[in-house]
Protein backbone atom coordinates (compact mmCIF):
# COMPACT_ATOMS: atom_id res chain seq x y z
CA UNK A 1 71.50 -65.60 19.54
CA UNK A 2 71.81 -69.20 19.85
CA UNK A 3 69.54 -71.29 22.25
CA UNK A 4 70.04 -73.87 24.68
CA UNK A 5 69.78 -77.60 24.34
CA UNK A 6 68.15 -78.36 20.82
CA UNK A 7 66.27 -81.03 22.27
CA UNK A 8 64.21 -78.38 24.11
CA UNK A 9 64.25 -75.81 21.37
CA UNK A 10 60.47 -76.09 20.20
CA UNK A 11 59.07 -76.43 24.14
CA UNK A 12 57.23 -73.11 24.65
CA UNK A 13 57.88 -73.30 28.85
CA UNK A 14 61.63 -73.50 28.17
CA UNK A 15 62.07 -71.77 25.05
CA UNK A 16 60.16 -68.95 26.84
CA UNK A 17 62.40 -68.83 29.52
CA UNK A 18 65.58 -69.11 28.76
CA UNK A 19 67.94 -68.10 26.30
CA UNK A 20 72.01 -67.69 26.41
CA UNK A 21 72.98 -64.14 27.23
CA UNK A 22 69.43 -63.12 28.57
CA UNK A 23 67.78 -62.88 31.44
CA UNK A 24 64.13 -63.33 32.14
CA UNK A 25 61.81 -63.04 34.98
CA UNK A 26 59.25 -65.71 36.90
CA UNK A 27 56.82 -64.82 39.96
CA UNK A 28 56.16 -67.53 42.96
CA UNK A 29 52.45 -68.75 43.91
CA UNK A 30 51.08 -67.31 45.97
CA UNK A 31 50.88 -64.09 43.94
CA UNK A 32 50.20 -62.08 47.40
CA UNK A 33 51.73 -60.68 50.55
CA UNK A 34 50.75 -62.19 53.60
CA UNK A 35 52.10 -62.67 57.35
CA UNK A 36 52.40 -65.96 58.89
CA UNK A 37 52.54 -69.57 56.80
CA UNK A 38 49.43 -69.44 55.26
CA UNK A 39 48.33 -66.63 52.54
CA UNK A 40 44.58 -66.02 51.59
CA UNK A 41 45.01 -67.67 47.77
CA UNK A 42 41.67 -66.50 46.64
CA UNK A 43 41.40 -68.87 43.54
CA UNK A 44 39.77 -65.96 41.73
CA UNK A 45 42.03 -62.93 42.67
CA UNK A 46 45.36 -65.46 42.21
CA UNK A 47 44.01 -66.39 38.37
CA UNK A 48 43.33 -63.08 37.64
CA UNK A 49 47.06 -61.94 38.38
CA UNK A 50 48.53 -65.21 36.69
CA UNK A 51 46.44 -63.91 33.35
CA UNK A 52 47.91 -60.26 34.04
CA UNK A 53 51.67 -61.50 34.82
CA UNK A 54 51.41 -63.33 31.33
CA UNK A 55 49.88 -60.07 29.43
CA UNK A 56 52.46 -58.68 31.27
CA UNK A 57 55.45 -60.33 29.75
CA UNK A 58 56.57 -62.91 33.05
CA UNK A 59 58.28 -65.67 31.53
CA UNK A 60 57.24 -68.06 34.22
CA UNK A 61 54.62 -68.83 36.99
CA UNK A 62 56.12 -70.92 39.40
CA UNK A 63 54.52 -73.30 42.34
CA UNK A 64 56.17 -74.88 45.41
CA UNK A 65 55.96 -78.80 46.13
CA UNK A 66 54.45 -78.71 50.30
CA UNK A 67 52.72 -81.83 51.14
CA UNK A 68 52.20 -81.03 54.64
CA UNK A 69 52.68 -77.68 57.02
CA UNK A 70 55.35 -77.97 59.38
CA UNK A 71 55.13 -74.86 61.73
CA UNK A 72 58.79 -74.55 62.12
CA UNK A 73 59.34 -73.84 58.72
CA UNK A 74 56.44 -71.59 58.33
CA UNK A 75 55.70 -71.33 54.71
CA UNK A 76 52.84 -73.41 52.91
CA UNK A 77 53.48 -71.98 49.44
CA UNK A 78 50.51 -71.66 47.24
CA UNK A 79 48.74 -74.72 49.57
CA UNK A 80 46.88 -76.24 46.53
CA UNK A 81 48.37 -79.42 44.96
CA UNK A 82 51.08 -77.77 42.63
CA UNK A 83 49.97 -80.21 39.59
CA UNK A 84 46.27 -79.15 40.29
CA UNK A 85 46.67 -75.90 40.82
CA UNK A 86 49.06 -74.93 37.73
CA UNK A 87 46.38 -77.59 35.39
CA UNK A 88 44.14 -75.16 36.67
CA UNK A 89 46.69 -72.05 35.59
CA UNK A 90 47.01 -73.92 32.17
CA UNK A 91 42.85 -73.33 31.65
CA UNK A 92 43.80 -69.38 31.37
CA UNK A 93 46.51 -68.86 30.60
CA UNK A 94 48.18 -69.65 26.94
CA UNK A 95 52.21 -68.99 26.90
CA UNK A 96 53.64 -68.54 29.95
CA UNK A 97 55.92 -71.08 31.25
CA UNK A 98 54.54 -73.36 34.25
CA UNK A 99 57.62 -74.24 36.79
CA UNK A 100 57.87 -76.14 39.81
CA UNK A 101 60.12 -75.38 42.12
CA UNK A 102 60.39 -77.46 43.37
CA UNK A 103 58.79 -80.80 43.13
CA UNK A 104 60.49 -83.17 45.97
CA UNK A 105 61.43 -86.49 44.02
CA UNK A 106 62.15 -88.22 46.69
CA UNK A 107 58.69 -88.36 48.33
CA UNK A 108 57.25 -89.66 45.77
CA UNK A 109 56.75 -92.67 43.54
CA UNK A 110 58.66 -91.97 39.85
CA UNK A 111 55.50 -93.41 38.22
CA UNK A 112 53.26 -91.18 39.12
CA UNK A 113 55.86 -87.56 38.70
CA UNK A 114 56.29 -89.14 35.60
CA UNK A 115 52.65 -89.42 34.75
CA UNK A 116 51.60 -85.93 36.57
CA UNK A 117 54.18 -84.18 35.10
CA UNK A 118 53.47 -85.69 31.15
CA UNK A 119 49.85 -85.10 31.59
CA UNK A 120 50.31 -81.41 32.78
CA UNK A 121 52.96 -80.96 30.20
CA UNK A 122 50.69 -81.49 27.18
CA UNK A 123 47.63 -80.05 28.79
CA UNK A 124 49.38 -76.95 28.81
CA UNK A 125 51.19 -77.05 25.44
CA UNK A 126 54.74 -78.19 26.22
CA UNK A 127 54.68 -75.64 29.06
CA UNK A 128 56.31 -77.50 31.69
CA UNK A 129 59.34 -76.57 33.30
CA UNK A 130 60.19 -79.18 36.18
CA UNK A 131 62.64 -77.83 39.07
CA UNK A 132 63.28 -80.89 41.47
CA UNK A 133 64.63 -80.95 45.04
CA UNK A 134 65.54 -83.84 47.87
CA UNK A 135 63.36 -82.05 50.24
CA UNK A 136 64.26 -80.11 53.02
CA UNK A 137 61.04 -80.00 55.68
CA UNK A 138 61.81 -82.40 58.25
CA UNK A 139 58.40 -83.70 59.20
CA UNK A 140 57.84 -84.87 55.60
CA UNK A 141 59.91 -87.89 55.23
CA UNK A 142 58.74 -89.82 58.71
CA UNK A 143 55.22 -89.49 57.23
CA UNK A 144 55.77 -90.74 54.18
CA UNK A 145 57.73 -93.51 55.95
CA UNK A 146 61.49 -92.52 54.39
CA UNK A 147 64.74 -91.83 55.83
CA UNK A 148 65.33 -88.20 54.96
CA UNK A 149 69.19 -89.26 55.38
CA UNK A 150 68.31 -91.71 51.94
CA UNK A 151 67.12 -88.27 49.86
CA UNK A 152 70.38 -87.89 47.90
CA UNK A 153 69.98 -91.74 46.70
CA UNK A 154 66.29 -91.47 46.02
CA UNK A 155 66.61 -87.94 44.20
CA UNK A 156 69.12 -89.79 42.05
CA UNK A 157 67.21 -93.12 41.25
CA UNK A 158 63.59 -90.90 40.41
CA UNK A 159 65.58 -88.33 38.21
CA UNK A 160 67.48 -91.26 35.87
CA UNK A 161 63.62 -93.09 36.44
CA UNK A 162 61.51 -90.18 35.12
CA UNK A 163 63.85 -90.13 32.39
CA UNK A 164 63.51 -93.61 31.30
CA UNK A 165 59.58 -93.53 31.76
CA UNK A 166 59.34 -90.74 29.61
CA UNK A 167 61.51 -92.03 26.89
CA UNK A 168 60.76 -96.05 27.11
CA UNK A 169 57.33 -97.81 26.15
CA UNK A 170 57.98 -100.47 28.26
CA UNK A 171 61.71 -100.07 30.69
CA UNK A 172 62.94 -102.46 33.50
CA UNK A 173 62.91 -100.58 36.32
CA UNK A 174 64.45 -102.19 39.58
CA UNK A 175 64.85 -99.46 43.10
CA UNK A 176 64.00 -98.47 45.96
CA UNK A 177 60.63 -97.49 44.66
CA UNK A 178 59.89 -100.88 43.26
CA UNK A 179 60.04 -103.09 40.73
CA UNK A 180 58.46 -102.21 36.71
CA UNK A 181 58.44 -104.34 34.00
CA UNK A 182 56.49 -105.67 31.34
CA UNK A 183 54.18 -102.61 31.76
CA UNK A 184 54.56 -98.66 30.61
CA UNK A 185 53.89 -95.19 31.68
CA UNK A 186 51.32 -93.13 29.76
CA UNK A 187 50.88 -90.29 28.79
CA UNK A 188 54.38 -89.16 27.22
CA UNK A 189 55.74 -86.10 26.61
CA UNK A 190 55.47 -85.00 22.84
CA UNK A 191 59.15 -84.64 22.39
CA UNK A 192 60.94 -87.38 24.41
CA UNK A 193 61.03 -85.25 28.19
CA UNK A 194 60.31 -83.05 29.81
CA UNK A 195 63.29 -80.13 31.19
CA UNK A 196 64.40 -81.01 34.70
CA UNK A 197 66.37 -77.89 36.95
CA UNK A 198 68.10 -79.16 40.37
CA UNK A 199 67.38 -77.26 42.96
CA UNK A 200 70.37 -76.32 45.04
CA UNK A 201 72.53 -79.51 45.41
CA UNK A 202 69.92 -81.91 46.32
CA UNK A 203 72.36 -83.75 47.90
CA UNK A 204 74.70 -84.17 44.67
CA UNK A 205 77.90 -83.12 43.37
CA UNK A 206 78.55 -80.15 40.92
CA UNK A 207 79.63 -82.68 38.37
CA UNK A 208 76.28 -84.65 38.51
CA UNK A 209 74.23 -81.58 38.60
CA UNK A 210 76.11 -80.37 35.44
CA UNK A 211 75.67 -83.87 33.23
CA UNK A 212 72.22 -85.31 34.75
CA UNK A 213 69.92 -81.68 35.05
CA UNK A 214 68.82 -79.89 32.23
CA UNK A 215 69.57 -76.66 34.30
CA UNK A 216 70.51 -75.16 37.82
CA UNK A 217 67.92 -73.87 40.01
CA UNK A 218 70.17 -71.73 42.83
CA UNK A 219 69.09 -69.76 46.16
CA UNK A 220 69.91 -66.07 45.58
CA UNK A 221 73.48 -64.87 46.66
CA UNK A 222 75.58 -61.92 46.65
CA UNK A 223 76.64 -60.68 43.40
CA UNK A 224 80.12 -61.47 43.53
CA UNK A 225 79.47 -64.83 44.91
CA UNK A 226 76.38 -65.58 42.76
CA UNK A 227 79.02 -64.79 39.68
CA UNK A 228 81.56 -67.28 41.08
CA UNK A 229 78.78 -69.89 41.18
CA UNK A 230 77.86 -69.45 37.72
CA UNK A 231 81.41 -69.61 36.44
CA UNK A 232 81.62 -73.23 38.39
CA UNK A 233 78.62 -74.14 36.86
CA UNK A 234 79.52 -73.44 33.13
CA UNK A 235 83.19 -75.36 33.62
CA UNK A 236 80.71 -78.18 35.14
CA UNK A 237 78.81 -78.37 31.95
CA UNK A 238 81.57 -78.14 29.76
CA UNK A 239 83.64 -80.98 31.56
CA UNK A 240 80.76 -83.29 31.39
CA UNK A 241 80.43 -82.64 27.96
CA UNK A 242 76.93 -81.19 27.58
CA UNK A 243 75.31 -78.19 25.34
CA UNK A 244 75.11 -75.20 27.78
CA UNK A 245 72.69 -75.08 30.20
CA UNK A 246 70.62 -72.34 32.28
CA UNK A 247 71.38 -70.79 35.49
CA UNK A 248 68.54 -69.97 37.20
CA UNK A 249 68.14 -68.44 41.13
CA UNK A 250 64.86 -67.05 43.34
CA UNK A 251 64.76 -63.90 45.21
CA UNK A 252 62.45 -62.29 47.57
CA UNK A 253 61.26 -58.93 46.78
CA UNK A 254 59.46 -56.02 48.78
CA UNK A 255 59.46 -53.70 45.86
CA UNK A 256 59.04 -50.15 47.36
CA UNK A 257 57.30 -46.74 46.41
CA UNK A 258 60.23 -44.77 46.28
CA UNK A 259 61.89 -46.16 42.59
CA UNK A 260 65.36 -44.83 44.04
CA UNK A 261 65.37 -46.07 46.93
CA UNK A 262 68.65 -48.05 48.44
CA UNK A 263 68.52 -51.70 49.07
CA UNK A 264 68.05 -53.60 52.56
CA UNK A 265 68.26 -57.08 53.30
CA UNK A 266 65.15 -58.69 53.79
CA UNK A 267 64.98 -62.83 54.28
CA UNK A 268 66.80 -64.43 50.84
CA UNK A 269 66.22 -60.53 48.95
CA UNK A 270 65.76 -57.19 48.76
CA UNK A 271 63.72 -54.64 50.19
CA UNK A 272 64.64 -51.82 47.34
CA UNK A 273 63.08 -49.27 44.60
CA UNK A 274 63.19 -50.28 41.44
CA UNK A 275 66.19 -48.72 39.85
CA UNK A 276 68.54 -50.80 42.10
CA UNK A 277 66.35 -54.31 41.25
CA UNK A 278 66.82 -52.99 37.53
CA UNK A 279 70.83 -52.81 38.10
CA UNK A 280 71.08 -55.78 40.66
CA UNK A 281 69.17 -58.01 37.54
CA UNK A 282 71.56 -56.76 35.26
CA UNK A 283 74.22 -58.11 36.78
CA UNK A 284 72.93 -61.30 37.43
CA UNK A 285 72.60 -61.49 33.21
CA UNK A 286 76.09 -60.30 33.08
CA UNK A 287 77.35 -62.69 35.80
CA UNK A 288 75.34 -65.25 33.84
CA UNK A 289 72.04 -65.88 35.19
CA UNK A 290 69.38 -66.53 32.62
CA UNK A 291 66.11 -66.45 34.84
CA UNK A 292 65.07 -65.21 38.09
CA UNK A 293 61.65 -66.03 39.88
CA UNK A 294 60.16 -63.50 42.22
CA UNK A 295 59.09 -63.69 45.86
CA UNK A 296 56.34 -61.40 46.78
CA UNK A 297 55.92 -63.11 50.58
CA UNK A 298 57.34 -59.79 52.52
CA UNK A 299 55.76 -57.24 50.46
CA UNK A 300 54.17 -54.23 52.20
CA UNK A 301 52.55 -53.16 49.19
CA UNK A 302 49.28 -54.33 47.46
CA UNK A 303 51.15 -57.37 45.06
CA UNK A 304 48.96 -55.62 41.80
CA UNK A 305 50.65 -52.22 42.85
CA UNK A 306 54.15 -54.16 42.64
CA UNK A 307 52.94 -56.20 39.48
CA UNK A 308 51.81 -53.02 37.52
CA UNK A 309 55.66 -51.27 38.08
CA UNK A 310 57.32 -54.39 37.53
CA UNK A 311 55.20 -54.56 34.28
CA UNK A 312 55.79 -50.94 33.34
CA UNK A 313 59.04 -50.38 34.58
CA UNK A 314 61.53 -53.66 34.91
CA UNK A 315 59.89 -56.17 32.96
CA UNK A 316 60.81 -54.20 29.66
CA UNK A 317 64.60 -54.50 30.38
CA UNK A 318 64.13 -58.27 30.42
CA UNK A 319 61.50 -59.64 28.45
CA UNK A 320 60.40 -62.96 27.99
CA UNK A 321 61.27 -64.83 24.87
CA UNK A 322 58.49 -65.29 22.78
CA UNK A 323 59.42 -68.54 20.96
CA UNK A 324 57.09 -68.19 17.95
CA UNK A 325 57.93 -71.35 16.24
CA UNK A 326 57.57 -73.70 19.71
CA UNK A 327 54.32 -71.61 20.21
CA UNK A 328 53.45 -72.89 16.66
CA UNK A 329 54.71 -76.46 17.43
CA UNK A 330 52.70 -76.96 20.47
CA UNK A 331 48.94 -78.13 20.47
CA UNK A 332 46.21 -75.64 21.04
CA UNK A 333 44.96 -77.13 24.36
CA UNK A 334 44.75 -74.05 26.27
CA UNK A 335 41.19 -73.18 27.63
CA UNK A 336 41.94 -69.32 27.60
């Protein structure tokens, strides 16, 4: 079956991920259950399961971009710097895609996403998948000294920047951000940039999303409506005139014991057995979605309990695509 855009075709993150007419699946940082904001992340328990998800056959390991805890919004993700932490991944782990989701653009300088995200990118072996978001955490933007009511103008400046820094040795750059010239951004990535998904709407129009991402990055929705969405986005695409793109969503899981067990709503997911998760992801392939990345938060059972049915039992229905020839393409730079 034919891939998505060409110009990502020999990336092993994105070729891994995503193909038209599949579906794959990704697992959130902190690869744990916990109560409260912040989870336990022992660093040697959560490499251990990143190694196993890969053996496993996740497409994707994906971080969350949390400067700062706000104890309204009570969630502090994986709490380590996501481009530390997933460099860190990189060291043992080989193939599996490494995805933010999502990196908040507007907090921070282009020049240095630009230069994180290159220098994790080919650390890793092309593994970089880069889901981007305007933020949505109140107390972030008065410390970094921003108007959070500016997001949807800054997202849009440090997208079309990131692009150029990637691409250009040495670009004009006049925004918000500053002023660059006569000076360039190193390192690059090996094939001219890096795959960018918006998150949600980030403050943009469909239409924008559809010619300026590289993919969609959605919050999980009912069926019927999550179908609808994906319909809008693939007239999007088309109408802008682009190769097709992925649809990608999250969704929380507490995966129990019983595998037939009926599904109940739990915060953004499922509480379920695994013969309804099998049928619920196989309608979000037949409605159209190409990759879904797992929340393990509300679990009640131990995660490597989960992991090891999800392994044995789901993961087979939707494997991850092994992209031989980008695996062949990219350098050797993994440590595992």
């Amino acid at each position: 079956m034919s891939r998505f855009d060409s110009r990502f075709a020999s990336r092993l993150g994105y070729a891994r991920m995503f193909r038209p007419g599949a579906l794959t699946l990704g697992v959130f940082f902190p690869l744990e259950s916990y109560d409260g904001p912040v989870a336990r992340m022992d660093v040697a328990e959560q490499t251990d399961r990143a190694v196993r998800a890969e053996r496993a056959g996740f497409a994707a390991l994906w971080v969350r971009d949390i400067p700062l805890l706000d104890p309204a919004f009570g969630d502090a993700g994986q709490m380590y710097d996501p481009w530390v932490w997933l460099t860190h991944i990189a060291t043992h782990t080989s193939r599996i895609a490494l995805a933010t989701g999502s990196t908040v653009l507007p907090l921070r300088n282009p020049i240095d996403t630009a230069k994180s995200a290159a220098s994790l990118d080919l650390l890793s072996g092309r593994r970089l998948v880069l889901g981007a978001a305007t933020g949505d955490r109140g107390v972030e933007f008065p410390a970094y000294g921003l108007d959070r009511d500016d997001s949807g103008g800054l997202f849009r400046t440090a997208v079309s920047t990131l692009r150029r820094l990637w691409t250009e040795d040495f670009p004009t750059v006049d925004s918000r951000y500053g002023a660059f010239r006569d000076a360039g951004v190193l390192p690059k990535p090996s094939d001219g940039g890096i795959p960018v998904l918006v998150t949600g709407h980030s403050r943009q129009s469909v239409p924008w999303i559809a010619e300026h991402a590289d993919g969609w990055l959605m919050y999980p929705r009912p069926l019927i409506q999550q179908r609808r969405t994906t319909a809008l986005w693939q007239k999007a695409v088309h109408d802008a005139g682009e190769p097709r793109k992925p649809f990608s969503q999250s969704l929380y899981l507490d995966l129990v014991e019983r595998p037939d067990a009926r599904p109940s709503a739990i915060h953004l997911g499922y509480r379920t057995g695994r013969r309804y998760l099998r049928s619920h992801l196989e309608g979000l392939r037949d409605a159209g979605v190409h990759h879904v990345v797992l929340n393990l938060k509300y679990g009640r059972r131990p995660v490597d309990e989960v992991l090891q049915e999800l392994a044995e039992h789901v993961l087979p229905h939707f494997p991850a695509h092994e992209a031989h020839e980008a695996h062949e393409a990219a350098p050797a730079v993994s440590a595992a």
